[in-house]
Protein backbone atom coordinates (compact mmCIF):
# COMPACT_ATOMS: atom_id res chain seq x y z
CA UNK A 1 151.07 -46.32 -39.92
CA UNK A 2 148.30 -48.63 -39.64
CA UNK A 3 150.92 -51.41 -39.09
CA UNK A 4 152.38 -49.97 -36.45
CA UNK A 5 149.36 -49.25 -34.76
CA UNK A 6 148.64 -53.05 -34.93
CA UNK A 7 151.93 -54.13 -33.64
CA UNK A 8 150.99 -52.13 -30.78
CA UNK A 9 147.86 -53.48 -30.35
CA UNK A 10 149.24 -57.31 -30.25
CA UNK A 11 152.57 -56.11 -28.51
CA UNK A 12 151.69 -54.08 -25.40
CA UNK A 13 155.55 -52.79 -24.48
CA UNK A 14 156.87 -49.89 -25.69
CA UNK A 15 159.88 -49.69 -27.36
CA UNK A 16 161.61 -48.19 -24.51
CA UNK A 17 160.65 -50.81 -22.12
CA UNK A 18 161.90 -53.55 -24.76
CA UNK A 19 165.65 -51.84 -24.33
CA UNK A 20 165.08 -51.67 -20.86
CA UNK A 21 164.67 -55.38 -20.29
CA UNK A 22 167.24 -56.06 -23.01
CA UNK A 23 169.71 -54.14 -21.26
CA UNK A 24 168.71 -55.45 -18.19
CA UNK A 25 168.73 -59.33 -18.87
CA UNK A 26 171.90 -58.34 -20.46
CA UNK A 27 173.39 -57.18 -17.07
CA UNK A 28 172.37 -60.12 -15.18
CA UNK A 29 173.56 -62.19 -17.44
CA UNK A 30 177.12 -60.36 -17.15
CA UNK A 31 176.88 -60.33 -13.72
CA UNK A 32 176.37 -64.08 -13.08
CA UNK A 33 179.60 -64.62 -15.67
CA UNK A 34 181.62 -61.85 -13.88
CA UNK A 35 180.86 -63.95 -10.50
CA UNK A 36 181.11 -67.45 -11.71
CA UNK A 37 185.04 -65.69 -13.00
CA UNK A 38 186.07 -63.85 -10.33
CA UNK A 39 188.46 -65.24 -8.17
CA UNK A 40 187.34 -65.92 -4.37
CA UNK A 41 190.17 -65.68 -2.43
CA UNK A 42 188.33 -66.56 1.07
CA UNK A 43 186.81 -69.48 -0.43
CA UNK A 44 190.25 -70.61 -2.31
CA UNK A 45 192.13 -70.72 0.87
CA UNK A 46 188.96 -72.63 2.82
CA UNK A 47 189.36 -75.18 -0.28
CA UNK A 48 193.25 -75.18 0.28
CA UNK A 49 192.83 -75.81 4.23
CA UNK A 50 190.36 -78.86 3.52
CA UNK A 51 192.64 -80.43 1.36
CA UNK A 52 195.44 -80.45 3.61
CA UNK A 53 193.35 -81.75 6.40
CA UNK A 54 192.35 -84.43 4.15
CA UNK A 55 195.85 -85.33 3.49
CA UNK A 56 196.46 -85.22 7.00
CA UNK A 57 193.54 -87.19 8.04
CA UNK A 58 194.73 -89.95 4.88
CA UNK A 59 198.27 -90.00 6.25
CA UNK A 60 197.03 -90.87 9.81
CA UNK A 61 194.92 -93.05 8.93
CA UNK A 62 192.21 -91.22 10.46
CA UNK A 63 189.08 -92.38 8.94
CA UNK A 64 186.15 -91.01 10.61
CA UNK A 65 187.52 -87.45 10.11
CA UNK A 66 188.60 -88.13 6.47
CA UNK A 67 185.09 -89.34 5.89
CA UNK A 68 183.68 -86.18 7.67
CA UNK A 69 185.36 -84.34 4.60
CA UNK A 70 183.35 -86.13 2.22
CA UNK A 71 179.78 -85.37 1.18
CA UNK A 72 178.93 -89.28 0.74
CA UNK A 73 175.43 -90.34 -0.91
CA UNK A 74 173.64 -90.47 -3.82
CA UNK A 75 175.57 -87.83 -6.12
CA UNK A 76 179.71 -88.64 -4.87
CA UNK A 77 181.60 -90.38 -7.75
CA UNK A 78 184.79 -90.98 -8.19
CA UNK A 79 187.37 -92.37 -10.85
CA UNK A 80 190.56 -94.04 -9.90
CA UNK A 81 193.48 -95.88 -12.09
CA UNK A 82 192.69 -99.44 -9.16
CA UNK A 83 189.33 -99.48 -10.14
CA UNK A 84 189.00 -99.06 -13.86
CA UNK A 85 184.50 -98.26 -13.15
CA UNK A 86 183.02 -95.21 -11.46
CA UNK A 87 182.81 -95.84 -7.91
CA UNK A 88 179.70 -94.65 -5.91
CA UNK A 89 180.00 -93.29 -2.66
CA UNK A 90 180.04 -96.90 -0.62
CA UNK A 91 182.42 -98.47 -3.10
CA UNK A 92 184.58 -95.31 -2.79
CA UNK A 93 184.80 -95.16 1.13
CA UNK A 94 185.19 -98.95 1.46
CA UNK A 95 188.58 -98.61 -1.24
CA UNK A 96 189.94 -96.00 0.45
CA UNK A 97 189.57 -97.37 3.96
CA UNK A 98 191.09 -101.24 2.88
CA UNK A 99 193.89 -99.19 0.90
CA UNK A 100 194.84 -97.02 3.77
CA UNK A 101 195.07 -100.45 6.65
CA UNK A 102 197.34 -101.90 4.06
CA UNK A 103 199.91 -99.23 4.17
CA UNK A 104 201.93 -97.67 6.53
CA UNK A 105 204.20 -94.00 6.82
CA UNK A 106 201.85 -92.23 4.17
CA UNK A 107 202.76 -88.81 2.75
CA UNK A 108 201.15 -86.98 0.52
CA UNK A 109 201.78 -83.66 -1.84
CA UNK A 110 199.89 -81.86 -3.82
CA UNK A 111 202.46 -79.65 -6.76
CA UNK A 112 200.72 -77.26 -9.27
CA UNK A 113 197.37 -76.79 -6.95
CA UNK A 114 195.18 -74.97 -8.87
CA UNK A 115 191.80 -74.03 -7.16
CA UNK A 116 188.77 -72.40 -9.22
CA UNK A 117 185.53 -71.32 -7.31
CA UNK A 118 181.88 -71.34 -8.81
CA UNK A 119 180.18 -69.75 -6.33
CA UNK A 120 178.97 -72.74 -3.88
CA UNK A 121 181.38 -75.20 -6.21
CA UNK A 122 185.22 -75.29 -5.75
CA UNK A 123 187.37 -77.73 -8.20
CA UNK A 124 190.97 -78.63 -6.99
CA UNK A 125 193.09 -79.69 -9.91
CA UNK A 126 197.11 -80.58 -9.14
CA UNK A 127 199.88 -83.59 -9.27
CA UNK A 128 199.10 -86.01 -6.46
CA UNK A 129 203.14 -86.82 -4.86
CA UNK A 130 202.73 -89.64 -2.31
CA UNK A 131 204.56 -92.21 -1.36
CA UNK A 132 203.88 -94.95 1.30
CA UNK A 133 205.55 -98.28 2.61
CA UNK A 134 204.14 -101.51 2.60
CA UNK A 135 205.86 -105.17 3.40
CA UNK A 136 209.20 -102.86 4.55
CA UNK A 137 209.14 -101.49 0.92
CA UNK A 138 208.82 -97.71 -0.41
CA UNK A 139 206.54 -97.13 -3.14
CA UNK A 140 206.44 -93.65 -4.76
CA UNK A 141 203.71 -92.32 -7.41
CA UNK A 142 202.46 -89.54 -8.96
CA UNK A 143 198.79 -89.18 -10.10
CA UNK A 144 197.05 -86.27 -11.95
CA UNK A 145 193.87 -85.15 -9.72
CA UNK A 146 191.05 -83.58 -9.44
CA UNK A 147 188.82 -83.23 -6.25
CA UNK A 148 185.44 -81.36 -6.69
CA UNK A 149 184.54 -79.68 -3.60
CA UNK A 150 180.79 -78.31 -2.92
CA UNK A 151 180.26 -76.13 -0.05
CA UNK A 152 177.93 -77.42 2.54
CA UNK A 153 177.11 -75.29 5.15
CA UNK A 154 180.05 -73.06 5.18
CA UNK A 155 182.25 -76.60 5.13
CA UNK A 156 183.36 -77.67 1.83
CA UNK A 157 183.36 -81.27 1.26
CA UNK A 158 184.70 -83.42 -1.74
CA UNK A 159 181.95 -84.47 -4.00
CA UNK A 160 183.83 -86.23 -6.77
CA UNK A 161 187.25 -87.52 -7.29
CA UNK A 162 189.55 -88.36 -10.03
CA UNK A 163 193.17 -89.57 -9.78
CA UNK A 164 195.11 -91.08 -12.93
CA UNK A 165 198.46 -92.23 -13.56
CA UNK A 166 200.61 -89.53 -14.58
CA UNK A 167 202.60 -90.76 -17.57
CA UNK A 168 205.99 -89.38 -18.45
CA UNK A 169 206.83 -88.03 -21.91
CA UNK A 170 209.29 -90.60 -23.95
């Protein structure tokens, strides 16, 4: 008894009120996990539109509203399989501008889109299909992607990038 009666002296909460915040911290935390899971329809389809109006943008070549779709500075990355280093935002932009002057007749095709939201975050996974002509000749390729997509003021813009080869089994 006198042990208790000292645990209550160093530890004002009551029992009760321990439970209480238990179960309560408990909640939130279930709460955040049953939001970061649940599927966001709206914000899918948003995500689904500014991908194909960055294709569309890409395939005519028109570069001040692809940038637009882009949240350039500090924090955009992006992987590639022409440039073997993380690009930054500037060395990014600058690739994708040369690349797209030295083609012609772009198309482009996303297969197997899958789009997860995270609240404000969106990630875009899917095979890359595009095919372009340069010097008369048709190239065709395929590239496994990923485009991470924050939302920035109701607009979601690409964040990161990541295209690689896709490699067929033998």
């Amino acid at each position: 008894m006198i042990m208790k009666a000292k645990l209550a002296a160093n530890f004002p909460w009551s029992a009760s009120t321990l439970l209480v915040t238990t179960l309560l911290a408990g909640c939130a935390s279930a709460t955040t996990e049953d939001r970061l899971a649940a599927d966001q329809p709206e914000a899918q389809d948003q995500i689904k539109s500014r991908l194909l109006e960055t294709f569309r943008a890409a395939e005519q070549k028109d570069l001040v509203r692809l940038d637009s779709y882009h949240l350039y500075g500090p924090k955009f990355t992006k992987y590639s399989a022409a440039n073997p280093h993380r690009q930054d935002a500037t060395s990014a932009r600058n690739g994708e501008h040369t690349g797209l002057a030295a083609i012609q007749n772009l198309k482009m095709q996303a297969e197997n889109l899958q789009i997860d939201v995270f609240g404000e975050v969106g990630i875009a996974t899917f095979i890359l299909n595009y095919n372009f002509q340069v010097s008369g000749e048709t190239i065709e390729r395929q590239e496994q992607s990923t485009l991470v997509f924050v939302n920035d003021h109701d607009n979601w813009k690409i964040v990161h990038e990541h295209f690689s080869p896709v490699i067929p089994n033998p």
